[in-house]
PDB file of N, CA and C in Angstrom:
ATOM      1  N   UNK A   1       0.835  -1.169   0.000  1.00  0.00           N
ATOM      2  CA  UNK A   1       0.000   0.000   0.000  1.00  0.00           C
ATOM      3  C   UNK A   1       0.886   1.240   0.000  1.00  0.00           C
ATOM      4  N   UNK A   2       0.653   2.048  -0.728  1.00  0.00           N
ATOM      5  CA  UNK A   2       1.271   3.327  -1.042  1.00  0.00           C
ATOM      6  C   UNK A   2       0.528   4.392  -0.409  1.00  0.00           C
ATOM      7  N   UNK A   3       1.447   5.516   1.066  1.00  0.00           N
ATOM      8  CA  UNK A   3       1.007   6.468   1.444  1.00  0.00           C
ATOM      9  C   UNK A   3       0.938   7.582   0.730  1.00  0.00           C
ATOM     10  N   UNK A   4       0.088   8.637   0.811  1.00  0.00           N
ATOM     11  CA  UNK A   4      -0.205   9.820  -0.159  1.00  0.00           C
ATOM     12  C   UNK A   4       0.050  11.313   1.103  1.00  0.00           C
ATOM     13  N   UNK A   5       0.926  11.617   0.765  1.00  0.00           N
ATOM     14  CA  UNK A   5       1.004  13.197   1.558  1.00  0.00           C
ATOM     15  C   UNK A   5       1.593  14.221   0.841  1.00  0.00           C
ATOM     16  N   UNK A   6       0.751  15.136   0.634  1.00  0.00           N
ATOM     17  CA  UNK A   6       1.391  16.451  -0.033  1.00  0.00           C
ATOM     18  C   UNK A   6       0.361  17.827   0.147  1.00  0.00           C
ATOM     19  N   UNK A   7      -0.366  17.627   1.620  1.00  0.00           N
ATOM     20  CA  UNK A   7      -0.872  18.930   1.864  1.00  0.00           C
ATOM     21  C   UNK A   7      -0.354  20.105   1.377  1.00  0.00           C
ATOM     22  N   UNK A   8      -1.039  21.438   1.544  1.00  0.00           N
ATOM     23  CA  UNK A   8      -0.200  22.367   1.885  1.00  0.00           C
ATOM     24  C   UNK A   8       0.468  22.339   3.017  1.00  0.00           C
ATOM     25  N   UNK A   9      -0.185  22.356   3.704  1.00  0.00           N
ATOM     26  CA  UNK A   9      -0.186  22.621   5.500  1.00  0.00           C
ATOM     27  C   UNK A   9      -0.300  23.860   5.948  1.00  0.00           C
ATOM     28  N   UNK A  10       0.062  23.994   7.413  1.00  0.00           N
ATOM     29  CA  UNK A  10      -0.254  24.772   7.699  1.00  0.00           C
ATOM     30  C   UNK A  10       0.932  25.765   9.014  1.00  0.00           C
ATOM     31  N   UNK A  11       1.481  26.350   9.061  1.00  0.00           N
ATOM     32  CA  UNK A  11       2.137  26.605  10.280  1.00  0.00           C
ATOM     33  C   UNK A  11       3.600  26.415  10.233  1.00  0.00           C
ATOM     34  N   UNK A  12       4.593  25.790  11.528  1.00  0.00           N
ATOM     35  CA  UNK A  12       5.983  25.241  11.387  1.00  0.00           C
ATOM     36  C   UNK A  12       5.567  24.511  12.314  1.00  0.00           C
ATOM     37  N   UNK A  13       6.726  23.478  11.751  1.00  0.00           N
ATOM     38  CA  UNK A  13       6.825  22.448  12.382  1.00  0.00           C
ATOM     39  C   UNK A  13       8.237  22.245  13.079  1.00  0.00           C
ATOM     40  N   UNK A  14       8.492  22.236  14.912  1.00  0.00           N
ATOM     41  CA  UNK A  14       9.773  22.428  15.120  1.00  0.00           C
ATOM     42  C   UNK A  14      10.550  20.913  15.659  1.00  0.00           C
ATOM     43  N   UNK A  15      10.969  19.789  14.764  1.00  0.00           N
ATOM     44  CA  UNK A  15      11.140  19.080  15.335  1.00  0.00           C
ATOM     45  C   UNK A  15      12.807  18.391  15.443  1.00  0.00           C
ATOM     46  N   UNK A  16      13.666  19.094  16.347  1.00  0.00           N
ATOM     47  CA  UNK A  16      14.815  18.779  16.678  1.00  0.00           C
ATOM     48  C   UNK A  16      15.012  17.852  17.794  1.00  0.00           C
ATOM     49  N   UNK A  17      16.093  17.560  17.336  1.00  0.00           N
ATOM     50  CA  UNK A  17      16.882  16.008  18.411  1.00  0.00           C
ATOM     51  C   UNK A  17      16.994  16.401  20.130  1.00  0.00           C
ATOM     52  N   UNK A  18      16.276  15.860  20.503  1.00  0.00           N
ATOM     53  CA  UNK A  18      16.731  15.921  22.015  1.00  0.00           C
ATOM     54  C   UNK A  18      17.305  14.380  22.526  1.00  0.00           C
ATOM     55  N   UNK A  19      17.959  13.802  21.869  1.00  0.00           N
ATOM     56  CA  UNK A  19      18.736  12.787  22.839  1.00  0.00           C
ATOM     57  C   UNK A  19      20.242  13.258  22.314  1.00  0.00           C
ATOM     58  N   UNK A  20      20.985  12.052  22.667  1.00  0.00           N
ATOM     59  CA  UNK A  20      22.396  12.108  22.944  1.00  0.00           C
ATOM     60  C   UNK A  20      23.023  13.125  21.503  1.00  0.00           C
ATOM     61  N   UNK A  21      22.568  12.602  20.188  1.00  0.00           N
ATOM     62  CA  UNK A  21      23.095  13.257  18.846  1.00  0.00           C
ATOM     63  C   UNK A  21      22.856  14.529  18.544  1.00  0.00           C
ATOM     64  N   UNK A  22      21.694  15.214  19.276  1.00  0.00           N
ATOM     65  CA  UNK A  22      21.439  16.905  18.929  1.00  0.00           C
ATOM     66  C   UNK A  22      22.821  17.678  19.205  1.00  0.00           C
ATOM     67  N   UNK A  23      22.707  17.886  18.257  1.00  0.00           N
ATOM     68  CA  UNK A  23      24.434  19.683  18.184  1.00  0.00           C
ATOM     69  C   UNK A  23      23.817  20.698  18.743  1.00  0.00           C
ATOM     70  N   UNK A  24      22.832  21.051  19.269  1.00  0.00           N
ATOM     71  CA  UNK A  24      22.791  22.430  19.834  1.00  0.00           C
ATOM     72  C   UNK A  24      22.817  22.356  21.257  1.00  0.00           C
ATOM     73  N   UNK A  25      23.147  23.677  21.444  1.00  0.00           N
ATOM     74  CA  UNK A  25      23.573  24.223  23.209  1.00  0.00           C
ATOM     75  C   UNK A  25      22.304  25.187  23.343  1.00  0.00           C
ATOM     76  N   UNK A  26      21.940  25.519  21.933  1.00  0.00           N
ATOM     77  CA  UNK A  26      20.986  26.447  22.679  1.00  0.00           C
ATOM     78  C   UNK A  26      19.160  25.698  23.160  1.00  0.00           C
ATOM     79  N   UNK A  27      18.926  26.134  24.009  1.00  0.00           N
ATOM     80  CA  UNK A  27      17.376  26.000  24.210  1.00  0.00           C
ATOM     81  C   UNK A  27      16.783  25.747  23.174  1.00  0.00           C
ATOM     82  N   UNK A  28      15.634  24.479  22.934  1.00  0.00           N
ATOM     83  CA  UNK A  28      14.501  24.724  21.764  1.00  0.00           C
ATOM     84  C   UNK A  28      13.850  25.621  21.629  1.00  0.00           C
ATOM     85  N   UNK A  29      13.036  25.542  20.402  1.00  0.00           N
ATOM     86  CA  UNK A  29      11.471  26.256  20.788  1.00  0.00           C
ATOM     87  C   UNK A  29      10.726  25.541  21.545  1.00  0.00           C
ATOM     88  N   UNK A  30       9.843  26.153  22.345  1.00  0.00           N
ATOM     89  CA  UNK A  30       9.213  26.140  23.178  1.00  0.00           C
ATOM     90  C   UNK A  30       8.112  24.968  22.740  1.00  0.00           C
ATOM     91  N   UNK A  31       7.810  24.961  21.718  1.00  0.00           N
ATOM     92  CA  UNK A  31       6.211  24.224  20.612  1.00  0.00           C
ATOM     93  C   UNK A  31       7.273  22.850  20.022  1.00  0.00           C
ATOM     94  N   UNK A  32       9.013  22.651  20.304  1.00  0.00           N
ATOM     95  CA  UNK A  32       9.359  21.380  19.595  1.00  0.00           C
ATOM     96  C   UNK A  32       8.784  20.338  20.023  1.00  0.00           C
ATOM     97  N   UNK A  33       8.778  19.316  19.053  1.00  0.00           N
ATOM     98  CA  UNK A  33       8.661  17.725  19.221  1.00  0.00           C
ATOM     99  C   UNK A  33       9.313  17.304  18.337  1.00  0.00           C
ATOM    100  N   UNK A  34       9.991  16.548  18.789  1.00  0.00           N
ATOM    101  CA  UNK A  34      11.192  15.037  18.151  1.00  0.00           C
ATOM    102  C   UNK A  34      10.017  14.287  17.881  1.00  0.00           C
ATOM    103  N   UNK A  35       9.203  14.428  16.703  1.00  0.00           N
ATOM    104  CA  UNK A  35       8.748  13.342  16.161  1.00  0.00           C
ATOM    105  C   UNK A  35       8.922  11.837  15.555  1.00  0.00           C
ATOM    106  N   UNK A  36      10.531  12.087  15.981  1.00  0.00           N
ATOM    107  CA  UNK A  36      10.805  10.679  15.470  1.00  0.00           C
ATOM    108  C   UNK A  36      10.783   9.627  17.064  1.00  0.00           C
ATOM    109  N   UNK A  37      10.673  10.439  18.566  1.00  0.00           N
ATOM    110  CA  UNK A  37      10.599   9.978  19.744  1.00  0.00           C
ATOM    111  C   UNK A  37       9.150   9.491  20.020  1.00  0.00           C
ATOM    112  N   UNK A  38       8.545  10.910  19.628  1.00  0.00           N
ATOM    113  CA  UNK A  38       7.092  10.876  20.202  1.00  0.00           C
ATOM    114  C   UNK A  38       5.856   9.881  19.270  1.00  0.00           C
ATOM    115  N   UNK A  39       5.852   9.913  18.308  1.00  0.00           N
ATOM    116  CA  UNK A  39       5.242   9.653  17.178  1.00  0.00           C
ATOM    117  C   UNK A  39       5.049   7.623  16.984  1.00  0.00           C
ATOM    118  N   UNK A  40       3.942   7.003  17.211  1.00  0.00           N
ATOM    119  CA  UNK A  40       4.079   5.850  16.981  1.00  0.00           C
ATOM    120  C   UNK A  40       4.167   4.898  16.289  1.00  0.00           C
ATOM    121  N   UNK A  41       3.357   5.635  15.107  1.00  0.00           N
ATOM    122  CA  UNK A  41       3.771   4.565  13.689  1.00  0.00           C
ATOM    123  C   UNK A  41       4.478   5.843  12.363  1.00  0.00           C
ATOM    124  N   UNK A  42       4.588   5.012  11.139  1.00  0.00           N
ATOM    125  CA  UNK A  42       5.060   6.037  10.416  1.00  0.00           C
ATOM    126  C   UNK A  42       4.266   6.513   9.580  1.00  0.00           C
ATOM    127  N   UNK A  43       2.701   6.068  10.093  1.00  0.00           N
ATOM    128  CA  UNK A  43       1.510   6.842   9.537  1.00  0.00           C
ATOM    129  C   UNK A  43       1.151   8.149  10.119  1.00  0.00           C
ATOM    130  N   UNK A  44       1.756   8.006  11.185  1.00  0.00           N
ATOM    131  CA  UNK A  44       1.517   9.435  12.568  1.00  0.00           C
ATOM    132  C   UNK A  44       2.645  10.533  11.844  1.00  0.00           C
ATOM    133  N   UNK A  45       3.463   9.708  11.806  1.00  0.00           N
ATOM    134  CA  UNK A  45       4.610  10.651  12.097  1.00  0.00           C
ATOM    135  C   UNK A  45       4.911  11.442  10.725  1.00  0.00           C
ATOM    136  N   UNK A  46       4.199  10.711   9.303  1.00  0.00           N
ATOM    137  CA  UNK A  46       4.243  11.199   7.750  1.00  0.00           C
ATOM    138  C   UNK A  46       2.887  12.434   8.217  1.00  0.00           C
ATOM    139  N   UNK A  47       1.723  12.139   8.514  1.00  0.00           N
ATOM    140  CA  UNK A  47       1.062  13.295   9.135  1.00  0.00           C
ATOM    141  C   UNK A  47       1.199  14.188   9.738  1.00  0.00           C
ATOM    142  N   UNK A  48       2.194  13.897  10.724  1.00  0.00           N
ATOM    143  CA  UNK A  48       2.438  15.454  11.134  1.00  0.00           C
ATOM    144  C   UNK A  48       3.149  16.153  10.633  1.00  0.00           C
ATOM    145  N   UNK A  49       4.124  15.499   9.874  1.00  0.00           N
ATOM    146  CA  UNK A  49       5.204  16.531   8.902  1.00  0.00           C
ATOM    147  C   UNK A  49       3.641  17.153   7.557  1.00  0.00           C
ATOM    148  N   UNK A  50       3.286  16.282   7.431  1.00  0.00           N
ATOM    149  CA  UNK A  50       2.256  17.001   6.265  1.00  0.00           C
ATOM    150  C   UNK A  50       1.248  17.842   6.356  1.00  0.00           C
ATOM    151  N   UNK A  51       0.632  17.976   7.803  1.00  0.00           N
ATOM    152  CA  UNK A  51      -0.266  19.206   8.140  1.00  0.00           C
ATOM    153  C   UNK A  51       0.681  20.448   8.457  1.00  0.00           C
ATOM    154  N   UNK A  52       1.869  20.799   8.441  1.00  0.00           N
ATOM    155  CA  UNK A  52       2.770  22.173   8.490  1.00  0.00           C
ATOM    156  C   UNK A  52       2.977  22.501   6.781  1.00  0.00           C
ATOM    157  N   UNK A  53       2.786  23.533   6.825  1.00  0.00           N
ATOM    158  CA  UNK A  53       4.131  24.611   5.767  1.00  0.00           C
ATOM    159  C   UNK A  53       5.287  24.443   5.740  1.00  0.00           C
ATOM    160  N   UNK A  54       5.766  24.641   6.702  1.00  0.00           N
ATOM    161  CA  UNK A  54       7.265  24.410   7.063  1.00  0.00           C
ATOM    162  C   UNK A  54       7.828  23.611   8.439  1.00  0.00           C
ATOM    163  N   UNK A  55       8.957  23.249   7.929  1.00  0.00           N
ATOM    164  CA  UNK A  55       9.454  22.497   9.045  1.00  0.00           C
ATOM    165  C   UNK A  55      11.026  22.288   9.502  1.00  0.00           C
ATOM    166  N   UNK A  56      11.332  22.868  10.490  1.00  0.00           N
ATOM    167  CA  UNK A  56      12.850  22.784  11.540  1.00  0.00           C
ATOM    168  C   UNK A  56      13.032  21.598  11.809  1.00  0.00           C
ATOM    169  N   UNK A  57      14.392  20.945  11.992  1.00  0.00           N
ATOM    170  CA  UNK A  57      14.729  20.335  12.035  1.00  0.00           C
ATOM    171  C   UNK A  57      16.118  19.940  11.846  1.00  0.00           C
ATOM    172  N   UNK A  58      16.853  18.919  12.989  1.00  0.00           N
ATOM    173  CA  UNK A  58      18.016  18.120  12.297  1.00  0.00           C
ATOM    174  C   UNK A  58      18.074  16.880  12.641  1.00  0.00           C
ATOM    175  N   UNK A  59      17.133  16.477  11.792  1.00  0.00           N
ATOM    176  CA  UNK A  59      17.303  14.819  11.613  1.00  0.00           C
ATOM    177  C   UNK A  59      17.129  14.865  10.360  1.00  0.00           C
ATOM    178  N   UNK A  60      17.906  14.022   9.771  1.00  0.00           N
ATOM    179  CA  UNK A  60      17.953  13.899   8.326  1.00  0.00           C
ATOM    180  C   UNK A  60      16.791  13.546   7.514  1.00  0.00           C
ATOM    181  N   UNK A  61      16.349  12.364   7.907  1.00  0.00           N
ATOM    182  CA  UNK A  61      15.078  11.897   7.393  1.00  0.00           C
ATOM    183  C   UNK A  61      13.864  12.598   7.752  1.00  0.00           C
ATOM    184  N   UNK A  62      13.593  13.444   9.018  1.00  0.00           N
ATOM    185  CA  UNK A  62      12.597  14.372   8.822  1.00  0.00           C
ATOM    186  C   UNK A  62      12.885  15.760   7.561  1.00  0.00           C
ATOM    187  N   UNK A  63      13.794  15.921   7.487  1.00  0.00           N
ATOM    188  CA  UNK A  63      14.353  16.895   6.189  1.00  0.00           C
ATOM    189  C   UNK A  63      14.349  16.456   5.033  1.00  0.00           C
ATOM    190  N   UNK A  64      14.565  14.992   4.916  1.00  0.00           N
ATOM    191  CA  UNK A  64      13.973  14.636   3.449  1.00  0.00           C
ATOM    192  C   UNK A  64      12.843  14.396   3.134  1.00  0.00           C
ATOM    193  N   UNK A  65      11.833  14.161   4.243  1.00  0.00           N
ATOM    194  CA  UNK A  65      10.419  13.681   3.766  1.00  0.00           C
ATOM    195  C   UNK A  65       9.483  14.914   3.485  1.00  0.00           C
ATOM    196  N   UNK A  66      10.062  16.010   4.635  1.00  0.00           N
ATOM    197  CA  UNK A  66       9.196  17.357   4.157  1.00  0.00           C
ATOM    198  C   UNK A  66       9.601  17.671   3.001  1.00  0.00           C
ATOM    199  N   UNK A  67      11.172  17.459   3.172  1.00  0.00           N
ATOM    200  CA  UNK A  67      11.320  18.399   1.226  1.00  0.00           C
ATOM    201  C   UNK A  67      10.706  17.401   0.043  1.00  0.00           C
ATOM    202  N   UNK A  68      10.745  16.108   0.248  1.00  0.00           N
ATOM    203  CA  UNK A  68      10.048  15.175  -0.579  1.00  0.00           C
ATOM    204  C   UNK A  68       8.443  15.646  -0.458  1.00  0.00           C
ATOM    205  N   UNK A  69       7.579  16.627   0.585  1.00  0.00           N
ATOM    206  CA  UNK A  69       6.346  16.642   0.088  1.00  0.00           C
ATOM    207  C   UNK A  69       6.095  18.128   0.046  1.00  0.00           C
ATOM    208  N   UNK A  70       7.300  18.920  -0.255  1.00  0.00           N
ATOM    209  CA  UNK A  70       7.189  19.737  -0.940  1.00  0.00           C
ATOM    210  C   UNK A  70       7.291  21.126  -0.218  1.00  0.00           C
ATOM    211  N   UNK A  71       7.383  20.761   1.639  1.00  0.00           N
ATOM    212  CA  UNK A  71       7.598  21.762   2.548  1.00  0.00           C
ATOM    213  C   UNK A  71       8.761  22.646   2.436  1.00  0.00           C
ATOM    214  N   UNK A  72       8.706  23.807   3.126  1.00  0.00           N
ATOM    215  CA  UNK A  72       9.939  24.761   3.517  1.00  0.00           C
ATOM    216  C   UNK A  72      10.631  23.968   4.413  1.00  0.00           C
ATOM    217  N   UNK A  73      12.208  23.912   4.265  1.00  0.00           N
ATOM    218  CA  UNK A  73      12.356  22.680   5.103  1.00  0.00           C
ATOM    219  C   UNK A  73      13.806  24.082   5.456  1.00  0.00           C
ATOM    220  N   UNK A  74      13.888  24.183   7.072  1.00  0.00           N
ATOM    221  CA  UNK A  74      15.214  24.871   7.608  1.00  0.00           C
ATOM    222  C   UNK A  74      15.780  23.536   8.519  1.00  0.00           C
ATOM    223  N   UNK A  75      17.338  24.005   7.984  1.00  0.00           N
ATOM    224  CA  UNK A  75      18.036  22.280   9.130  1.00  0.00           C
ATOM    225  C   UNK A  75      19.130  23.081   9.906  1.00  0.00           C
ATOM    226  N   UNK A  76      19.343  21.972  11.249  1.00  0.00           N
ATOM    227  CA  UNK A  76      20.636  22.805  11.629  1.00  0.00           C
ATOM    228  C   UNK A  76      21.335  21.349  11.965  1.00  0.00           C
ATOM    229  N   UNK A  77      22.931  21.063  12.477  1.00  0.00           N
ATOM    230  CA  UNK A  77      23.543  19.845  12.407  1.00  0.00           C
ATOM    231  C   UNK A  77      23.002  19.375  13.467  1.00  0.00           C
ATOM    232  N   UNK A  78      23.260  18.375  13.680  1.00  0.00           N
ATOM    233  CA  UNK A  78      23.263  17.609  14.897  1.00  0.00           C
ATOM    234  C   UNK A  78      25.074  17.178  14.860  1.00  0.00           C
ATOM    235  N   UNK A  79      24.859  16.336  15.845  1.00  0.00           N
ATOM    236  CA  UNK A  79      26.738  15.746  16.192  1.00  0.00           C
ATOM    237  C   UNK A  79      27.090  14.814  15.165  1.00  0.00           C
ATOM    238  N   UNK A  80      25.929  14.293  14.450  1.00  0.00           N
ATOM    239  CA  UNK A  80      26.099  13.024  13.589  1.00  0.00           C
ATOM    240  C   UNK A  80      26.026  13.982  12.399  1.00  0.00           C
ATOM    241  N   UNK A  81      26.883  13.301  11.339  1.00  0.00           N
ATOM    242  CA  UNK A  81      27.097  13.731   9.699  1.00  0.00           C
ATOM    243  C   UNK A  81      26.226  13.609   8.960  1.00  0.00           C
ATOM    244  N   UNK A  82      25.273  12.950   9.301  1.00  0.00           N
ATOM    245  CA  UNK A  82      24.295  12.776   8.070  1.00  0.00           C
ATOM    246  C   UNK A  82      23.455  14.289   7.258  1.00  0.00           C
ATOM    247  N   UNK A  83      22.983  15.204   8.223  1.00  0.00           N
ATOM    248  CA  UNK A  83      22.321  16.169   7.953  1.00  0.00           C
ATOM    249  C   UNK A  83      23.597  17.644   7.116  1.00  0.00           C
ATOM    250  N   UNK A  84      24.845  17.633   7.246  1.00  0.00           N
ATOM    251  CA  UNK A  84      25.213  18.354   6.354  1.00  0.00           C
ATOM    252  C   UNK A  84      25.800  17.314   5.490  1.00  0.00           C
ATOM    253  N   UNK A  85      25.870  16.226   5.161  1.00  0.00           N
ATOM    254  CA  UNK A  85      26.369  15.456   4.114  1.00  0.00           C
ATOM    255  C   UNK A  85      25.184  15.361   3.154  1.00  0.00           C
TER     256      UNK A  85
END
């Protein structure tokens, strides 16, 4: 079965790393969720990237699936290489 997501959406979406691999020192936003923590299947978790406009982030694969459905996608590193490689 083939999932279908390519809302517009609506809003931002702020979802950076809070375990061991996040690169930042500074404080989140206040509204983040690590959807790849919180989120239980990958029917949840393709939905919530698809009801935003845009979406923050440094996890790699949340940065490719928004830009794969067509979102504003802003990244920042984490400690791991994947997201500026």
């Amino acid at each position: 079965m083939r999932m279908h997501h390519s809302s517009a959406g609506a809003g931002e979406l702020n979802a950076f790393r809070r375990d061991g691999e996040a690169g930042h020192d500074a404080s989140l936003p206040a509204d983040n969720e690590d959807i790849s923590e919180s989120r239980e299947s990958l029917e949840d978790w393709l939905r919530e990237v698809d009801r935003h406009a845009s979406v923050n982030t440094d996890r790699a694969h949340v940065m490719i699936a928004a830009a794969h459905m067509g979102k504003r996608v802003r990244y920042a590193d984490s400690s791991y290489f994947k997201v500026r490689a």
